[in-house]
N, C-alpha and C. Protein backbone atom coordinates (compact mmCIF):
# COMPACT_ATOMS: atom_id res chain seq x y z
N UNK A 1 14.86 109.69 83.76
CA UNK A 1 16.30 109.79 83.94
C UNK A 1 16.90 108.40 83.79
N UNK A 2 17.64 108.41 82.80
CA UNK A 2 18.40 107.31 82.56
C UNK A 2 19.69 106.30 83.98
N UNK A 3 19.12 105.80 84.23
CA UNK A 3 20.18 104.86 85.48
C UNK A 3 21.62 104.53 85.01
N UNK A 4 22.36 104.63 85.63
CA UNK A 4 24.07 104.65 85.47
C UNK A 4 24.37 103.73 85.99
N UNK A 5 25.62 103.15 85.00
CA UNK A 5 26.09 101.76 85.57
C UNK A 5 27.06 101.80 86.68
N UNK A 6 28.11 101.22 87.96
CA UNK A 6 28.87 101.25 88.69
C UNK A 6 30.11 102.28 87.81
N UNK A 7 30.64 101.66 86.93
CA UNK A 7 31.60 102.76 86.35
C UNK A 7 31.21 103.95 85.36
N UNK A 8 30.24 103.79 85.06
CA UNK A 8 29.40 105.39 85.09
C UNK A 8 29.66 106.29 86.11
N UNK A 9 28.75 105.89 87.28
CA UNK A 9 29.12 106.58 88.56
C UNK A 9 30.43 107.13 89.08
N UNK A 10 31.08 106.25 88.94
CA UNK A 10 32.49 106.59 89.62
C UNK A 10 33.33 107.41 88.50
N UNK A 11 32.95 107.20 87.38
CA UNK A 11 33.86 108.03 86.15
C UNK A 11 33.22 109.77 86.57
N UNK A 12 31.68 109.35 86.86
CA UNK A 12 31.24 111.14 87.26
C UNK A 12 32.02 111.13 88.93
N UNK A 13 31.75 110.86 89.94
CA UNK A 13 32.47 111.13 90.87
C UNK A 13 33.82 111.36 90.81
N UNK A 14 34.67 111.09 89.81
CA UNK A 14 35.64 111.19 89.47
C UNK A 14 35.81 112.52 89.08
N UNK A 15 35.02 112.66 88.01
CA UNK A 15 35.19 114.16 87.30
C UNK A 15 34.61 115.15 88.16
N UNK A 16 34.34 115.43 89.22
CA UNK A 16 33.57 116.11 90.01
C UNK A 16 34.37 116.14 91.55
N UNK A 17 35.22 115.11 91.55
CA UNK A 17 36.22 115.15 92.33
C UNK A 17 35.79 114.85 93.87
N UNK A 18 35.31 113.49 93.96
CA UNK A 18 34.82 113.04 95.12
C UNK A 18 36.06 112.40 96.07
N UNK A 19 36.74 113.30 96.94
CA UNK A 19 37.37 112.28 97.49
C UNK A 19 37.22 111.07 98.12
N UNK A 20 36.05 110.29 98.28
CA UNK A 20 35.86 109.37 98.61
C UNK A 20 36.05 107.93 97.91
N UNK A 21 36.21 108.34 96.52
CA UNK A 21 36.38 107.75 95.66
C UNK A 21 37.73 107.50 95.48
N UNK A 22 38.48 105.73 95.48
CA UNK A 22 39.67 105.56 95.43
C UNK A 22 40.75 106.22 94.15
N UNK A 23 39.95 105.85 93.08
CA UNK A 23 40.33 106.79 91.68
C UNK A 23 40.57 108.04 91.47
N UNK A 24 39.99 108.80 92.66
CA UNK A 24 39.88 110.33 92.13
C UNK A 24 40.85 110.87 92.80
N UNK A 25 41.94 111.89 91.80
CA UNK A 25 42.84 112.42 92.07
C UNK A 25 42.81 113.28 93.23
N UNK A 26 41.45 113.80 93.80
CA UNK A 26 41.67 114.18 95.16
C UNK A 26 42.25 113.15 96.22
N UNK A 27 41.57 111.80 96.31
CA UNK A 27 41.63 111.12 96.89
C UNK A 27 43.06 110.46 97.14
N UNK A 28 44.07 110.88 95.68
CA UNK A 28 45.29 110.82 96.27
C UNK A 28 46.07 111.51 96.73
N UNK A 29 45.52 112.68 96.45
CA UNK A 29 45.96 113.93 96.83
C UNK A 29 46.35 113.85 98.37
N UNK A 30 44.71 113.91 98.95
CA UNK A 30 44.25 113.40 100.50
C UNK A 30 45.74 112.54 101.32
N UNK A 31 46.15 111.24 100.38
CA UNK A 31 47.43 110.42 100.57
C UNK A 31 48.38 110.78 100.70
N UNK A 32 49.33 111.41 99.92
CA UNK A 32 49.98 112.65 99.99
C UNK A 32 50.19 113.46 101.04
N UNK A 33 49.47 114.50 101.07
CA UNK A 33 49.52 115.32 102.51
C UNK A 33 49.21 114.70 103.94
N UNK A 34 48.44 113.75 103.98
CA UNK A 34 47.95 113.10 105.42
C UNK A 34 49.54 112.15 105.40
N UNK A 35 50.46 112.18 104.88
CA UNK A 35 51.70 110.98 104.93
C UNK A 35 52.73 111.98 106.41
N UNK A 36 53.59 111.47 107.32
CA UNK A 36 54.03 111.47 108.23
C UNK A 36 54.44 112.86 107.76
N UNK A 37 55.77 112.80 107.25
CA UNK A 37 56.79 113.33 106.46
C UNK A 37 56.52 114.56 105.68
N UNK A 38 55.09 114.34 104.95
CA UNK A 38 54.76 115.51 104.13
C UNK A 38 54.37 116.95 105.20
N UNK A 39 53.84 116.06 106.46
CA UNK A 39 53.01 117.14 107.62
C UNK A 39 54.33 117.83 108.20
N UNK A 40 55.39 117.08 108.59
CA UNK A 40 56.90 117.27 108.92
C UNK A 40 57.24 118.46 108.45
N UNK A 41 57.66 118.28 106.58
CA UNK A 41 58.40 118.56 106.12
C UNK A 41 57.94 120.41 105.80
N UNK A 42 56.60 120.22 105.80
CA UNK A 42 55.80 121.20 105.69
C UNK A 42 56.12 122.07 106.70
N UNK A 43 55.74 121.77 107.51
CA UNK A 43 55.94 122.31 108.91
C UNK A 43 56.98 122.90 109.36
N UNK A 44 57.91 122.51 108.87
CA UNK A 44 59.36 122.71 109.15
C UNK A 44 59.64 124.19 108.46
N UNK A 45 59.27 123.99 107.04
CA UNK A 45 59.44 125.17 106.14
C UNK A 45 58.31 126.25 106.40
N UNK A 46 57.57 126.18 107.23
CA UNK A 46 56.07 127.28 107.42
C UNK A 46 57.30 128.59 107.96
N UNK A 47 57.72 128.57 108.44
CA UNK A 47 58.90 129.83 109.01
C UNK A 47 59.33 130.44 107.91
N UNK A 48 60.17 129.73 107.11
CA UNK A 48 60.87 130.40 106.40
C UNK A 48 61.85 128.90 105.19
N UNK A 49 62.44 129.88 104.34
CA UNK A 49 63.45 128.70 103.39
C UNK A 49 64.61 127.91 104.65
N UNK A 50 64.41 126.50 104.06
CA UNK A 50 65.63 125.71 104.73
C UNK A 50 66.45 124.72 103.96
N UNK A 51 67.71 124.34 104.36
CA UNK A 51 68.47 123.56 102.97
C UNK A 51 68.28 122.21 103.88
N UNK A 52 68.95 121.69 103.00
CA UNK A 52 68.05 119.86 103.09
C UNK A 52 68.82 119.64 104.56
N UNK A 53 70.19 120.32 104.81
CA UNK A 53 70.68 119.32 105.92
C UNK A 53 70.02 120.18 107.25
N UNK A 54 69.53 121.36 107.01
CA UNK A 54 68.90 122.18 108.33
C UNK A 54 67.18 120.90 108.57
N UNK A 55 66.52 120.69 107.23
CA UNK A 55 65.38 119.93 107.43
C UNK A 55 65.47 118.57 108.29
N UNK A 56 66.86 118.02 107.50
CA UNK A 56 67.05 116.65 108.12
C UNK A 56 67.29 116.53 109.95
N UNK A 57 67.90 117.81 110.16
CA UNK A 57 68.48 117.89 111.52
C UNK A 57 66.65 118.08 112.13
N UNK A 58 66.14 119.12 111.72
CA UNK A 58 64.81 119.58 112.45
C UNK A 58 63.44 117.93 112.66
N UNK A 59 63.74 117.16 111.79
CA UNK A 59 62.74 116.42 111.45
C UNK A 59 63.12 115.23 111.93
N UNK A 60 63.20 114.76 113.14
CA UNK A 60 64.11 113.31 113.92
C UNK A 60 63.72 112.07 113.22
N UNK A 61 64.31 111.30 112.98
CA UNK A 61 63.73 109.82 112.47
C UNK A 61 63.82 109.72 111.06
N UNK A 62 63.76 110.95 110.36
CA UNK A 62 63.31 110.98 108.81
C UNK A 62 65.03 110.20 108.37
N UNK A 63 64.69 109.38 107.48
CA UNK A 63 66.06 108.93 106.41
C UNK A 63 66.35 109.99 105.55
N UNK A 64 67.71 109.72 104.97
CA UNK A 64 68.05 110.91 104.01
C UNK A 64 67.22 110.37 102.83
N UNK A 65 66.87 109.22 102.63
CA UNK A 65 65.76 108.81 101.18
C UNK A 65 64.81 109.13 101.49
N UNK A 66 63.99 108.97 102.61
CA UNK A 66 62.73 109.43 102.56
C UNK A 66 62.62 110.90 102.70
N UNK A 67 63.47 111.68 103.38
CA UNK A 67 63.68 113.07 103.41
C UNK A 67 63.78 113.35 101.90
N UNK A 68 64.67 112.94 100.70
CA UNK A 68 64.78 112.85 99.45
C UNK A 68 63.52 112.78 98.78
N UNK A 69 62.97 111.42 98.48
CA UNK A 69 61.85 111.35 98.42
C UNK A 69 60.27 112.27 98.67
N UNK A 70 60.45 112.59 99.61
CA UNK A 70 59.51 113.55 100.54
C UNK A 70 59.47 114.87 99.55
N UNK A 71 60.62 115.53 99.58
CA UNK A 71 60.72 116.56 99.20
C UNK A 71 60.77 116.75 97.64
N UNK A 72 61.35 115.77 96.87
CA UNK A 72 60.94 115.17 95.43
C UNK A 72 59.48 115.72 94.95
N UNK A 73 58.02 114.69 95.79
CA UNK A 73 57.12 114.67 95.87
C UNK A 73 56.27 116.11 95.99
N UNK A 74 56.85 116.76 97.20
CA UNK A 74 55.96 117.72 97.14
C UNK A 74 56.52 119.15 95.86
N UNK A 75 57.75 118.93 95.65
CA UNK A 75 58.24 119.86 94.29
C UNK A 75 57.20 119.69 93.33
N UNK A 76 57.17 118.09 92.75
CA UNK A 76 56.26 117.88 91.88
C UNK A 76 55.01 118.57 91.88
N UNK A 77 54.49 118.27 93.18
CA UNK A 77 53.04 118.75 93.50
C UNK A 77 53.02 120.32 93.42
N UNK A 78 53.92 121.13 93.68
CA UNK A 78 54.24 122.83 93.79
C UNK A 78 53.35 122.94 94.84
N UNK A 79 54.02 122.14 96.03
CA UNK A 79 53.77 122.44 97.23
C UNK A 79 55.24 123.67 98.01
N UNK A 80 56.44 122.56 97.29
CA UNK A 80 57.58 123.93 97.44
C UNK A 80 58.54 123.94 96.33
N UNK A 81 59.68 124.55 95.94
CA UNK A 81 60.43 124.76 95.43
C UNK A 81 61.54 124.90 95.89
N UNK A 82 62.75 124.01 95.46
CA UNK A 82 64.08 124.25 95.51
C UNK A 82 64.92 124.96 94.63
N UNK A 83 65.78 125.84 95.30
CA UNK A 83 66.99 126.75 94.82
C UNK A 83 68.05 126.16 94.20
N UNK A 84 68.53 125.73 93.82
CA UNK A 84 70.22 125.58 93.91
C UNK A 84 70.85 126.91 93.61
N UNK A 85 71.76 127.26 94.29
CA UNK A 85 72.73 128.32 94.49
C UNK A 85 74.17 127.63 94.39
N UNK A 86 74.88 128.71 92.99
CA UNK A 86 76.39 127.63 92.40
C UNK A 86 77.12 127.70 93.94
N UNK A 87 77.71 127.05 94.29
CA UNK A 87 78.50 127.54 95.16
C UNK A 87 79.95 126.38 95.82
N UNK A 88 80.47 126.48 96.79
CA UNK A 88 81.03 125.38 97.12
C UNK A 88 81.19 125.02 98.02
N UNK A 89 80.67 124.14 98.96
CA UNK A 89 79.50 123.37 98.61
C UNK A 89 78.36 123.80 97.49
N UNK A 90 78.14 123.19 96.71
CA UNK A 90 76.81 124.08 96.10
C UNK A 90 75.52 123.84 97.58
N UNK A 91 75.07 124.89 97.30
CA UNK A 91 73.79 125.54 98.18
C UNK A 91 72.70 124.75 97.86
N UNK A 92 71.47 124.38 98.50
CA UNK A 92 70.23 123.67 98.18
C UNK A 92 69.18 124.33 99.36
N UNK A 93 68.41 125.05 98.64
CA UNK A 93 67.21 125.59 99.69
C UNK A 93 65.83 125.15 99.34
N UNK A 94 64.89 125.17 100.40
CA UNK A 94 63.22 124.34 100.26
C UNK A 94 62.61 125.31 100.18
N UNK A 95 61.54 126.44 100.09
CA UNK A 95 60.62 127.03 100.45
C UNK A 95 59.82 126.58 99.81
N UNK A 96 58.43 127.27 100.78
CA UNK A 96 57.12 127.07 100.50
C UNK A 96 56.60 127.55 98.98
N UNK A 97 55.71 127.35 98.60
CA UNK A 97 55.15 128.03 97.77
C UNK A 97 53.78 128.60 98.00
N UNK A 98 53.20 129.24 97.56
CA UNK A 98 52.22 130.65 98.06
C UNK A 98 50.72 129.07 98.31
N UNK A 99 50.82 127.75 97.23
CA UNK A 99 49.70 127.04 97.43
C UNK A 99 50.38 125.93 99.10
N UNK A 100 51.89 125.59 99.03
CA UNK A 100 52.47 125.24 99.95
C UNK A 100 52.40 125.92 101.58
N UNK A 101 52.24 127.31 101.51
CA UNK A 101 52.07 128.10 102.90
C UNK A 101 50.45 128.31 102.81
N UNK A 102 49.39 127.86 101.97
CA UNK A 102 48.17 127.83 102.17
C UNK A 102 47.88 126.36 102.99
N UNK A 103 48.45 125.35 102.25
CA UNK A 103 48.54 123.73 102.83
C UNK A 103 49.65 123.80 104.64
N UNK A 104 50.31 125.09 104.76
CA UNK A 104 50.96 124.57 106.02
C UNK A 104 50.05 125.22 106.94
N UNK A 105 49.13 126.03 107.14
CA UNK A 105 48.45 126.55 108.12
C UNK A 105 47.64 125.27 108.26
N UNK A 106 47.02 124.38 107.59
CA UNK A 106 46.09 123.07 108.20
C UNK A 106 46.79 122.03 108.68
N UNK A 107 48.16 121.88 108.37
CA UNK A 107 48.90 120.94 108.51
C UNK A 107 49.40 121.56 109.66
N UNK A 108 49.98 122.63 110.25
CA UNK A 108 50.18 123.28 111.64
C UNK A 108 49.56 123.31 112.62
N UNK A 109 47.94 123.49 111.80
CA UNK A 109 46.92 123.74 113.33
C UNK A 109 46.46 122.06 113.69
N UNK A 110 47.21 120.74 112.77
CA UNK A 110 46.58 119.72 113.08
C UNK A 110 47.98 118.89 114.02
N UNK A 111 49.66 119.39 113.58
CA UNK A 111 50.52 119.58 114.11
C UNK A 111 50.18 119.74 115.80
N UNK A 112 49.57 121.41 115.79
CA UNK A 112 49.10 121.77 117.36
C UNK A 112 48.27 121.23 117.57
N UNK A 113 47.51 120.74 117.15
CA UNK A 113 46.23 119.96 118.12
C UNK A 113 46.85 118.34 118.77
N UNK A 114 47.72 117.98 117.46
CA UNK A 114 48.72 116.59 118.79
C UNK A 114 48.90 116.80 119.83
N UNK A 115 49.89 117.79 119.65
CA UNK A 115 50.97 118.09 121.01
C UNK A 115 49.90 118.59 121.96
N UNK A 116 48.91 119.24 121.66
CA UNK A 116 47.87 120.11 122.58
C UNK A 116 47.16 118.59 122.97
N UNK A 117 46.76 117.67 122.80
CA UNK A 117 46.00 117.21 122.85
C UNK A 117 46.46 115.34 123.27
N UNK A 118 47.80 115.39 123.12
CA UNK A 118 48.27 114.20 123.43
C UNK A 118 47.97 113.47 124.43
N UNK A 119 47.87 113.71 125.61
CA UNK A 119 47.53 113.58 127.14
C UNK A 119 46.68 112.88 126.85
N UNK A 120 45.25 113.37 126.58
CA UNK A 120 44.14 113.30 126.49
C UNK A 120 43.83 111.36 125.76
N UNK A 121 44.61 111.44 124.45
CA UNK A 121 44.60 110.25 123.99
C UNK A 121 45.29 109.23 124.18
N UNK A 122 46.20 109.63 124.99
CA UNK A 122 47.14 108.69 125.45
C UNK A 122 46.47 107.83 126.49
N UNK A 123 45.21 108.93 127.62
CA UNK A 123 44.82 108.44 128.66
C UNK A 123 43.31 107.66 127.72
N UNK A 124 43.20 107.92 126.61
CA UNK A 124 42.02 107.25 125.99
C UNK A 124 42.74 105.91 125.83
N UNK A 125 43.86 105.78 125.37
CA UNK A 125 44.53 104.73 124.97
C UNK A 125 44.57 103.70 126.23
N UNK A 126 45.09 104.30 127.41
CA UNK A 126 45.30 103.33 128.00
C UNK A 126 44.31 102.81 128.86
N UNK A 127 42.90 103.38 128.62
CA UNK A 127 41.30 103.29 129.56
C UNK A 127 41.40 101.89 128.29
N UNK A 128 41.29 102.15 127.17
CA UNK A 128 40.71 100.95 126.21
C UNK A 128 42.10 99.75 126.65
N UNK A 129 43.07 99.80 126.74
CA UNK A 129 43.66 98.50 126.50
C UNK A 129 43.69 97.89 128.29
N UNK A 130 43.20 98.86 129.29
CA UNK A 130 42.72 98.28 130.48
C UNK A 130 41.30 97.66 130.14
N UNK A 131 40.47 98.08 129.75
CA UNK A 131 39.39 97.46 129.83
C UNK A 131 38.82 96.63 128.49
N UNK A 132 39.97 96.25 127.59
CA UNK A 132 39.38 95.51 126.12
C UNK A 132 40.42 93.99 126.69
């Protein structure tokens, strides 16, 4: 068996889709969804369609650019899809998409495990900065 050079390797980990690998489009993928905003924004829409100013209100802290941004991103990805409806105001709605409400059940149950679980690390937090 012939031995492979460093970018040998990683061109096959690549094509085989190693997320461990900085190059491989999983691996940005991984970036993407693990981002504050994406878990947010997701989350927000797991219920049902919402227009940008119902998201912005639900999602505290978010900017209207990064809320912009955010939601930009995951369109691209066909994580969700926006409506426009003519109207006046014209209308703007988010929903999920069928691969988007597959991605919000992991992003929900990791959602609930914070809030479930906050206590817990908070009191981890403050055992280490008493005793470091």
């Amino acid at each position: 068996m012939p031995t492979m050079t460093a970018a040998q390797r990683r061109e096959k980990a690549r094509a085989e889709y190693d997320a461990f690998i900085k190059a491989c489009p999983t691996n940005q993928l991984l970036d993407r969804i693990s981002d504050k905003w994406v878990s947010l924004v997701v989350s927000a829409l797991a219920p049902g369609p919402k227009r940008y100013s119902d998201l912005a209100r639900k999602i505290a802290g978010v900017s209207p650019k990064m809320l912009t941004q955010t939601l930009r991103a995951l369109e691209r990805d066909g994580i969700l899809t926006r409506t426009v409806t003519p109207s006046v105001p014209v209308r703007v709605d988010y929903a999920l998409t069928p691969l988007g409400s597959n991605l919000a059940l992991l992003l929900l149950a990791v959602k609930d495990w914070a809030e479930t679980h906050f206590d817990e690390v908070h009191a981890a937090r403050e055992r280490y900065d008493t005793e470091g």
